[in-house]
PDB file of N, CA and C in Angstrom:
ATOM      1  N   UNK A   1      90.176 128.804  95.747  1.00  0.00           N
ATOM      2  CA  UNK A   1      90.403 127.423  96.117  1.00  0.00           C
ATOM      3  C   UNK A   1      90.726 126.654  94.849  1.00  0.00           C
ATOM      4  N   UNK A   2      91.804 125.879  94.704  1.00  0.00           N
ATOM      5  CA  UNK A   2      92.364 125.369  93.565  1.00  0.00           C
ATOM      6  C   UNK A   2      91.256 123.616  93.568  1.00  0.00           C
ATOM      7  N   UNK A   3      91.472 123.094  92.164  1.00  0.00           N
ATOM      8  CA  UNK A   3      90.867 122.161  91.736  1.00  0.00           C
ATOM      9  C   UNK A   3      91.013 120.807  92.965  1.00  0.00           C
ATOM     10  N   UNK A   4      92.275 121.002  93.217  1.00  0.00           N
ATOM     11  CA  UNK A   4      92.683 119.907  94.606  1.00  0.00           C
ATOM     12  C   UNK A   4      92.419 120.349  95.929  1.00  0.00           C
ATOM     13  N   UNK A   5      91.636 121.056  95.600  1.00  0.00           N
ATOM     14  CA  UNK A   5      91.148 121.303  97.060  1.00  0.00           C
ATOM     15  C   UNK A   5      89.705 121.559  97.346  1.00  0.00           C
ATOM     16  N   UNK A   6      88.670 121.513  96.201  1.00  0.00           N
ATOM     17  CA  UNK A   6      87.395 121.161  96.196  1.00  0.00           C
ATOM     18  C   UNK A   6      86.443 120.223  96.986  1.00  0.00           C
ATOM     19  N   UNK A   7      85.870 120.513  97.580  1.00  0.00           N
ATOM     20  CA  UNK A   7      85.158 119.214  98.504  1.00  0.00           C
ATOM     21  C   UNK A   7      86.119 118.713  99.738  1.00  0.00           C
ATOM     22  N   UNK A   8      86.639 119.996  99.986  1.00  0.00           N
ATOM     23  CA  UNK A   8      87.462 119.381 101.053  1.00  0.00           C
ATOM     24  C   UNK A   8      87.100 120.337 102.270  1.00  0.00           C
ATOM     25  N   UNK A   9      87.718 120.011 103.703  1.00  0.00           N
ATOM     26  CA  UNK A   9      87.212 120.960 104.625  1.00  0.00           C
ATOM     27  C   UNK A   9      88.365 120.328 106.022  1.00  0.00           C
ATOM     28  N   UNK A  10      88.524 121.045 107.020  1.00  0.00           N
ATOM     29  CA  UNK A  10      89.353 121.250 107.952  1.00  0.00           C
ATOM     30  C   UNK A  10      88.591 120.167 109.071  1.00  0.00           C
ATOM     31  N   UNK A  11      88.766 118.744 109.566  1.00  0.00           N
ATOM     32  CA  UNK A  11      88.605 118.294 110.616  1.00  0.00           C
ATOM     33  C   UNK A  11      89.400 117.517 111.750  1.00  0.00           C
ATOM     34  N   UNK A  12      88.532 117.545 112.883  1.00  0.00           N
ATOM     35  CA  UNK A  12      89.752 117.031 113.843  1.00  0.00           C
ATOM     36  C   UNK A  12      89.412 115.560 113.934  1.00  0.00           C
ATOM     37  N   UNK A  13      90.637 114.722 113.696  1.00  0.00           N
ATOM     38  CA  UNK A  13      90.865 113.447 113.678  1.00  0.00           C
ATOM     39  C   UNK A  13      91.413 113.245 115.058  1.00  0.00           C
ATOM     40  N   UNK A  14      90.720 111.730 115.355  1.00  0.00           N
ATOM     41  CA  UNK A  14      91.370 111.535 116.731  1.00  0.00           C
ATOM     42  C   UNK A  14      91.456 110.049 116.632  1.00  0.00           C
ATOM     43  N   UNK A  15      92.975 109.446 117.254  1.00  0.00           N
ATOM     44  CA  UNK A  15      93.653 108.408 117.180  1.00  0.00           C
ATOM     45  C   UNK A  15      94.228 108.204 118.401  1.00  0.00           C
ATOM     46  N   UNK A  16      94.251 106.809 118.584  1.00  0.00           N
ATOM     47  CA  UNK A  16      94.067 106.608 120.160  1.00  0.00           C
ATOM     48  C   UNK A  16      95.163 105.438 119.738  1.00  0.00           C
ATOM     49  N   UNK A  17      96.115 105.545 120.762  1.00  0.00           N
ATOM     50  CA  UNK A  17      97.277 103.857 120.989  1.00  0.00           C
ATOM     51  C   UNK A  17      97.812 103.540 121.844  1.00  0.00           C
ATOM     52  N   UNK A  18      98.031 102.572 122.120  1.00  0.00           N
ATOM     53  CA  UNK A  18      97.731 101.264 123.449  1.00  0.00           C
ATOM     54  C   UNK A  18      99.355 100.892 122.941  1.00  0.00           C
ATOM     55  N   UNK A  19      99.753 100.188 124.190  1.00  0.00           N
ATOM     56  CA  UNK A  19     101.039  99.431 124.195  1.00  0.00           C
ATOM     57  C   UNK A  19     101.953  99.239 125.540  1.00  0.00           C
ATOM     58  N   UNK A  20     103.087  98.833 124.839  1.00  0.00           N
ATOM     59  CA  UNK A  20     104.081  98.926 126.475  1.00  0.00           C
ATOM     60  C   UNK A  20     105.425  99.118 126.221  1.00  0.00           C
ATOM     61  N   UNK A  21     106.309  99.670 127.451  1.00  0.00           N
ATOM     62  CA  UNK A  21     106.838 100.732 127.530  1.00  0.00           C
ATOM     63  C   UNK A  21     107.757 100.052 128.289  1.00  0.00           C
ATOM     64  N   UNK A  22     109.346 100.134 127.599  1.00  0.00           N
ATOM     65  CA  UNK A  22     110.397  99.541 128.977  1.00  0.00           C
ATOM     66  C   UNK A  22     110.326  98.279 128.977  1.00  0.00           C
ATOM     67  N   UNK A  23     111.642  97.689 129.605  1.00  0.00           N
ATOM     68  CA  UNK A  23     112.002  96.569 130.026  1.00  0.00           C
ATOM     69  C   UNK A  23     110.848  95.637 131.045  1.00  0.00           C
ATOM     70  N   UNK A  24     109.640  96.371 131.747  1.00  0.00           N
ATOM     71  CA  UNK A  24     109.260  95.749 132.783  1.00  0.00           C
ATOM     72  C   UNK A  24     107.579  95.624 131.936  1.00  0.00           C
ATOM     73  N   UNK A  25     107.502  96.036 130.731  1.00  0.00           N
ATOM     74  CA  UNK A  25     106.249  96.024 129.684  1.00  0.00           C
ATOM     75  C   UNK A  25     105.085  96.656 130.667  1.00  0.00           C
ATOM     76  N   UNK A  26     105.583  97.674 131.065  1.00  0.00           N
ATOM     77  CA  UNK A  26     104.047  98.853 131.709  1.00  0.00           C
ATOM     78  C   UNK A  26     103.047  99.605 130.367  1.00  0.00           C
ATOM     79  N   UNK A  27     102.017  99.443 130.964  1.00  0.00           N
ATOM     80  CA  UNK A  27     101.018  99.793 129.960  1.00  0.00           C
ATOM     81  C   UNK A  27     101.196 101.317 129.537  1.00  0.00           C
ATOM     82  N   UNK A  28     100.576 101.264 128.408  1.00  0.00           N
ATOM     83  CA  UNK A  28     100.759 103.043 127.949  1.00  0.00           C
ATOM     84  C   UNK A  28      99.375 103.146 127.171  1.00  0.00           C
ATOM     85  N   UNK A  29      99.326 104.349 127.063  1.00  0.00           N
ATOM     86  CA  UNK A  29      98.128 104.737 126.262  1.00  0.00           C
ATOM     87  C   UNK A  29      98.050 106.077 125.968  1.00  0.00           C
ATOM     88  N   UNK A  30      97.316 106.737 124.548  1.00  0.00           N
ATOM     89  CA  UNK A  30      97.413 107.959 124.731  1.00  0.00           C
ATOM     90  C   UNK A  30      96.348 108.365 123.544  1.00  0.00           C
ATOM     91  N   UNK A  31      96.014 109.789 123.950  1.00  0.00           N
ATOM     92  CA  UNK A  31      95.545 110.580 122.582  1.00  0.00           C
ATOM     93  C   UNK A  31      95.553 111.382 121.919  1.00  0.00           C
ATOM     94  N   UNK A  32      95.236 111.657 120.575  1.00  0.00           N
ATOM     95  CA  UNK A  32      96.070 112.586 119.856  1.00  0.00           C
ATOM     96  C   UNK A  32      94.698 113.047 119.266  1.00  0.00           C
ATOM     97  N   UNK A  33      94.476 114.744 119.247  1.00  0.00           N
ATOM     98  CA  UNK A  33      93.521 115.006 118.129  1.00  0.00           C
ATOM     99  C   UNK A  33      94.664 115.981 117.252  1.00  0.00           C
ATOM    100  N   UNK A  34      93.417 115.655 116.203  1.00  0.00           N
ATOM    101  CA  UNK A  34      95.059 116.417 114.891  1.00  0.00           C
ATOM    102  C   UNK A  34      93.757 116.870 113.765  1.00  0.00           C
ATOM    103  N   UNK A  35      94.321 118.665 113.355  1.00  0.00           N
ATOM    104  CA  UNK A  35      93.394 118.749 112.067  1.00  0.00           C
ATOM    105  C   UNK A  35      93.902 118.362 110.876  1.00  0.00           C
ATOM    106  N   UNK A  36      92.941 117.624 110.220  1.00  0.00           N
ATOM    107  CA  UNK A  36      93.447 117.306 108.611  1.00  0.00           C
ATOM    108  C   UNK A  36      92.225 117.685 108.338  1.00  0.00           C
ATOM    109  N   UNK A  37      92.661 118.083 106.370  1.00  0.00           N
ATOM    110  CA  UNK A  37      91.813 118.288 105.501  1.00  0.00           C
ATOM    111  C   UNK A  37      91.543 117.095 104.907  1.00  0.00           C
ATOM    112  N   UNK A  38      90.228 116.825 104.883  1.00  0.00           N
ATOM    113  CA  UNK A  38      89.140 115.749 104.892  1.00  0.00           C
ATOM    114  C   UNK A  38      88.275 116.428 103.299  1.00  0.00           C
ATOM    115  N   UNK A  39      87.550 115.106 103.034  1.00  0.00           N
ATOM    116  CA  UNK A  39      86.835 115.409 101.799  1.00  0.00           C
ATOM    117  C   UNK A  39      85.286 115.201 102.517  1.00  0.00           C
ATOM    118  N   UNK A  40      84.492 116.043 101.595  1.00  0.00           N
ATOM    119  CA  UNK A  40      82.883 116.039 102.213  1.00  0.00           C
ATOM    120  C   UNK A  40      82.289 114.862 102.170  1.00  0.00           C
ATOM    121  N   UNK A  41      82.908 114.384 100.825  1.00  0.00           N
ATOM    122  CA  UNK A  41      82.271 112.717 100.967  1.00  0.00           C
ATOM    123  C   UNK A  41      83.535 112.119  99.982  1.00  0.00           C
ATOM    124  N   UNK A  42      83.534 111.118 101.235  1.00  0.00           N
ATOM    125  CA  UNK A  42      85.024 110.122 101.096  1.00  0.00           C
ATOM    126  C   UNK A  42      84.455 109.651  99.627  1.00  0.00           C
ATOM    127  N   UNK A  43      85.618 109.183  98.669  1.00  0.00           N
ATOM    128  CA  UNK A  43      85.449 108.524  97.822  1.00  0.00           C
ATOM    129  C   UNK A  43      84.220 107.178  98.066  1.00  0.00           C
ATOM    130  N   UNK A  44      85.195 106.484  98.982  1.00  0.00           N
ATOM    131  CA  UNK A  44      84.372 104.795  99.289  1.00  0.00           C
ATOM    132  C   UNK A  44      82.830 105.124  99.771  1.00  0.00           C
ATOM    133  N   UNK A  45      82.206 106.097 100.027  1.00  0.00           N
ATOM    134  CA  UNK A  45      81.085 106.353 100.601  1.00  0.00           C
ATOM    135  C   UNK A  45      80.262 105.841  99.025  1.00  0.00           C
ATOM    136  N   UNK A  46      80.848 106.482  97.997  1.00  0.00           N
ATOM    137  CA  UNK A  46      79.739 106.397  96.918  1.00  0.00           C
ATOM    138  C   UNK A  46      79.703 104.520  96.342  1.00  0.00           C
ATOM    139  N   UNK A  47      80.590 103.735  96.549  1.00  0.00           N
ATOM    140  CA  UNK A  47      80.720 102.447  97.085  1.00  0.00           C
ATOM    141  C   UNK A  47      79.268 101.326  97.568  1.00  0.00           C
ATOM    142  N   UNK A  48      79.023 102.148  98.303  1.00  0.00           N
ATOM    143  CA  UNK A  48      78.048 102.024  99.256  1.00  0.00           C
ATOM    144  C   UNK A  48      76.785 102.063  99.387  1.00  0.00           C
ATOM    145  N   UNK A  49      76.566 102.906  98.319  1.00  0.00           N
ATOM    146  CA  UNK A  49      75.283 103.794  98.077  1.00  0.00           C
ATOM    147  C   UNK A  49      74.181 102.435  97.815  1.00  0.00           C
ATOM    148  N   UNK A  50      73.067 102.507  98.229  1.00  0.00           N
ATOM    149  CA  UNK A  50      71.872 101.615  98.133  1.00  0.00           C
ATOM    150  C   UNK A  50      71.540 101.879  96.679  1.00  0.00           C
ATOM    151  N   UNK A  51      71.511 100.532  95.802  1.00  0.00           N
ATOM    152  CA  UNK A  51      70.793 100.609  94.413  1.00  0.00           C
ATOM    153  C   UNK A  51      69.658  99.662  94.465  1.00  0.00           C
ATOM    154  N   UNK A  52      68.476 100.067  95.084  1.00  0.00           N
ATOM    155  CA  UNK A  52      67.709  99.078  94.880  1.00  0.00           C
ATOM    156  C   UNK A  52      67.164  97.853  95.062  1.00  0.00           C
ATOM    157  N   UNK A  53      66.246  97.291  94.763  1.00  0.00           N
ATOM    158  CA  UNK A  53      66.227  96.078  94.609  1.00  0.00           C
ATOM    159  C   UNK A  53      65.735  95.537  95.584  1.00  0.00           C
ATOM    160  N   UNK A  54      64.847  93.987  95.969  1.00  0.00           N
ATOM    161  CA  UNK A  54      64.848  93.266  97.578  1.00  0.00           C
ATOM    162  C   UNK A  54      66.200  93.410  98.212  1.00  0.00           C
ATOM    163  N   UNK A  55      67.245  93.231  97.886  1.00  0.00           N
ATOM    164  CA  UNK A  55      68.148  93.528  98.723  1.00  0.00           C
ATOM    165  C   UNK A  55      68.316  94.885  99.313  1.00  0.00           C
ATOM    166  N   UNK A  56      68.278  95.827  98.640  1.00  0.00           N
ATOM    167  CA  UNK A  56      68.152  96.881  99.150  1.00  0.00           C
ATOM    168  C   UNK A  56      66.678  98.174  99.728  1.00  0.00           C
ATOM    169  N   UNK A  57      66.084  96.842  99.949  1.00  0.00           N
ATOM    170  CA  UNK A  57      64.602  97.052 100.172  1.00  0.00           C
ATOM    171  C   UNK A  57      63.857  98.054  99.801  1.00  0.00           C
ATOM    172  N   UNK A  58      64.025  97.727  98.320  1.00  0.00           N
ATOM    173  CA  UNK A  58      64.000  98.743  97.012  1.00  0.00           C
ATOM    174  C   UNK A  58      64.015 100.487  96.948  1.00  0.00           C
ATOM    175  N   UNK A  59      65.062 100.824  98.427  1.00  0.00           N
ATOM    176  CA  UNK A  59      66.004 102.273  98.189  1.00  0.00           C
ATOM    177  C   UNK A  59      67.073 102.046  97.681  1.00  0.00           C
ATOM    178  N   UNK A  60      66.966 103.720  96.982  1.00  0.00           N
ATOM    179  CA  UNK A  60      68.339 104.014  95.711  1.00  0.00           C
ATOM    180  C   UNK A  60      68.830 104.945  96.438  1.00  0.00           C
ATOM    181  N   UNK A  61      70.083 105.587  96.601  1.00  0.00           N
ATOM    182  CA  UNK A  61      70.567 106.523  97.175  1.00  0.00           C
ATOM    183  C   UNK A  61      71.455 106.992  96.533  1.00  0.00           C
ATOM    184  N   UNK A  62      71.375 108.594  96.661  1.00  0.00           N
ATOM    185  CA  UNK A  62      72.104 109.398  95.765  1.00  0.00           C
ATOM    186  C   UNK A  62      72.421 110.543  96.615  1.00  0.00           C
ATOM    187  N   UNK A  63      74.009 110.922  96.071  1.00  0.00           N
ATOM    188  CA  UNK A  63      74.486 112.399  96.713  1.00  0.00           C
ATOM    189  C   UNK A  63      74.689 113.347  95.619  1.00  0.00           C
ATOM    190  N   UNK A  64      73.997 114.112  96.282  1.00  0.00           N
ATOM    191  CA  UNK A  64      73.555 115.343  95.630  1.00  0.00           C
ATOM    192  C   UNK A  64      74.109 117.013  96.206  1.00  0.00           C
ATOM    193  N   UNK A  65      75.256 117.361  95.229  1.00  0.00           N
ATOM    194  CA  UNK A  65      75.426 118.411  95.373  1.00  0.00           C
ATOM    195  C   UNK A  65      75.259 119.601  94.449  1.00  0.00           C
ATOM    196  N   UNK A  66      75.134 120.968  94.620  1.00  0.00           N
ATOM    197  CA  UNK A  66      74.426 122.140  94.030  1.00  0.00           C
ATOM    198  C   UNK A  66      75.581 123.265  94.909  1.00  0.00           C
ATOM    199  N   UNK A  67      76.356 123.550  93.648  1.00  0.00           N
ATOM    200  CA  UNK A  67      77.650 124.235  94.174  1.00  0.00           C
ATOM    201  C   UNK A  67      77.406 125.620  94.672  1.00  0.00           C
ATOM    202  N   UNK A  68      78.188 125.960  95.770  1.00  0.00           N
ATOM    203  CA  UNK A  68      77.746 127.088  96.209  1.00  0.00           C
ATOM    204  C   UNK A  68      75.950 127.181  97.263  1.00  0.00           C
ATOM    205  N   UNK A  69      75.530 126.025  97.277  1.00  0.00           N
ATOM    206  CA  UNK A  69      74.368 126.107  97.830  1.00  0.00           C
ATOM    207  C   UNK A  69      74.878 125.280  99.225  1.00  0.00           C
ATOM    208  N   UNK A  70      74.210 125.452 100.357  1.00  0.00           N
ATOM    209  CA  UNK A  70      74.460 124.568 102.144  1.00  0.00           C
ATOM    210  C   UNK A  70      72.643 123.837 101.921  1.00  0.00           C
ATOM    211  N   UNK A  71      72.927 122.750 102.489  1.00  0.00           N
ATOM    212  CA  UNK A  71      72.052 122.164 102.867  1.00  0.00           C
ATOM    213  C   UNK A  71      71.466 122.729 103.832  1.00  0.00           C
ATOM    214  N   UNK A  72      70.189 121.880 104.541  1.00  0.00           N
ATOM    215  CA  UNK A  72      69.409 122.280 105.795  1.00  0.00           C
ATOM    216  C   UNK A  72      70.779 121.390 106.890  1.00  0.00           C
ATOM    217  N   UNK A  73      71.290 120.526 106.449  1.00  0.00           N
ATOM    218  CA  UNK A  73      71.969 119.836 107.483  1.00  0.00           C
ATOM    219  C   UNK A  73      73.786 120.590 107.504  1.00  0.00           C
ATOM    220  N   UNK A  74      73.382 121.760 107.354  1.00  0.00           N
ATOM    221  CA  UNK A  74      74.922 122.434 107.629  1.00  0.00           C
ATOM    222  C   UNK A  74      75.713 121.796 106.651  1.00  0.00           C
ATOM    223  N   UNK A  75      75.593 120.801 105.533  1.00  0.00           N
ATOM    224  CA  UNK A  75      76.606 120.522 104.894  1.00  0.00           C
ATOM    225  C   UNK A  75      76.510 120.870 102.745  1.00  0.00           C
ATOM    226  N   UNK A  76      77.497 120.705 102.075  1.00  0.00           N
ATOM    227  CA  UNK A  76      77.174 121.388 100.698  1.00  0.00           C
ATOM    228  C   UNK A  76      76.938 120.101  99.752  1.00  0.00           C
ATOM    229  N   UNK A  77      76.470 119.044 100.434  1.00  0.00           N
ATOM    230  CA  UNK A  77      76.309 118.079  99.885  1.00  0.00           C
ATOM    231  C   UNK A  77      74.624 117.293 100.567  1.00  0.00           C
ATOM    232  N   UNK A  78      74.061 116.712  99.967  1.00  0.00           N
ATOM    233  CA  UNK A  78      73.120 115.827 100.865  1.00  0.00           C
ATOM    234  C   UNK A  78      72.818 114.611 100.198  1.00  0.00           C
ATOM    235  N   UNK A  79      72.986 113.540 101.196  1.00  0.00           N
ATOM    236  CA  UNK A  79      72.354 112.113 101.035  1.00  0.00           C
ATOM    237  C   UNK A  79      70.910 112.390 100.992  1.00  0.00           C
ATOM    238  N   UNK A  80      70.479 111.488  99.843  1.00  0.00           N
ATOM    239  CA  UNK A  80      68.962 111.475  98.974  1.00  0.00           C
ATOM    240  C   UNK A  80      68.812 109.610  98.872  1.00  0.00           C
ATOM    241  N   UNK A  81      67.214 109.343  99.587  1.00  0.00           N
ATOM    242  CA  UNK A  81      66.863 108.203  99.742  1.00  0.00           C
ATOM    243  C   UNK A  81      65.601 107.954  98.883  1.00  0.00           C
ATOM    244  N   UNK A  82      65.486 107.000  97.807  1.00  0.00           N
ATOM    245  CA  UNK A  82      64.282 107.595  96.975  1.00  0.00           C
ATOM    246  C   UNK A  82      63.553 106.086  96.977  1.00  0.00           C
ATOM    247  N   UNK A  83      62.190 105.741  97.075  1.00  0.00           N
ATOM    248  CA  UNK A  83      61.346 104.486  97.139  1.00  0.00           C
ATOM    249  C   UNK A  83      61.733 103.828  95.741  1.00  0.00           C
ATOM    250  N   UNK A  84      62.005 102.837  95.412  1.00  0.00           N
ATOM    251  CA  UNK A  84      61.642 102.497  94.021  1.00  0.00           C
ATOM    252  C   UNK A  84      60.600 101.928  93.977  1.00  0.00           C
ATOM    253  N   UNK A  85      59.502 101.519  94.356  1.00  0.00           N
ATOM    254  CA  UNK A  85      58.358 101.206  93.957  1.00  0.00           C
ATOM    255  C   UNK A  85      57.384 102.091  94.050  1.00  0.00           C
TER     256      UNK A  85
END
């Protein structure tokens, strides 16, 4: 598996669209599932992550991966929630 393709994995995306159709505007709708290669954890996830603090009702959160190792939750990565006080 090459460097661009690390942390990545095969899922089915599904996209759904609404509209109308023809001169007389009849409704349409439809759905599509489609596989793309997806990352284990989206960039913007780490964004997100709880640091603390009263606002964050003093949890820190961290992802934690250990290459070559699966979690208990089927995945090679795991979200970690830690008290700060």
């Amino acid at each position: 598996m090459g460097r661009d393709r690390a942390g990545e994995r095969w899922r089915g995306v599904t996209s759904t669209n609404v509209g109308h159709s023809g001169t007389q505007a009849r409704p349409t709708a439809g759905i599509h599932l489609q596989e793309q290669r997806r990352r284990f954890v989206e960039a913007a996830q780490f964004t997100t992550l709880k640091r603390g603090g009263a606002q964050h009702n003093y949890l820190v959160e961290a992802i934690v991966y250990n290459g070559g190792h699966i979690f208990s939750t089927e995945e090679p990565f795991k979200l970690l929630r830690f008290e700060q006080r």
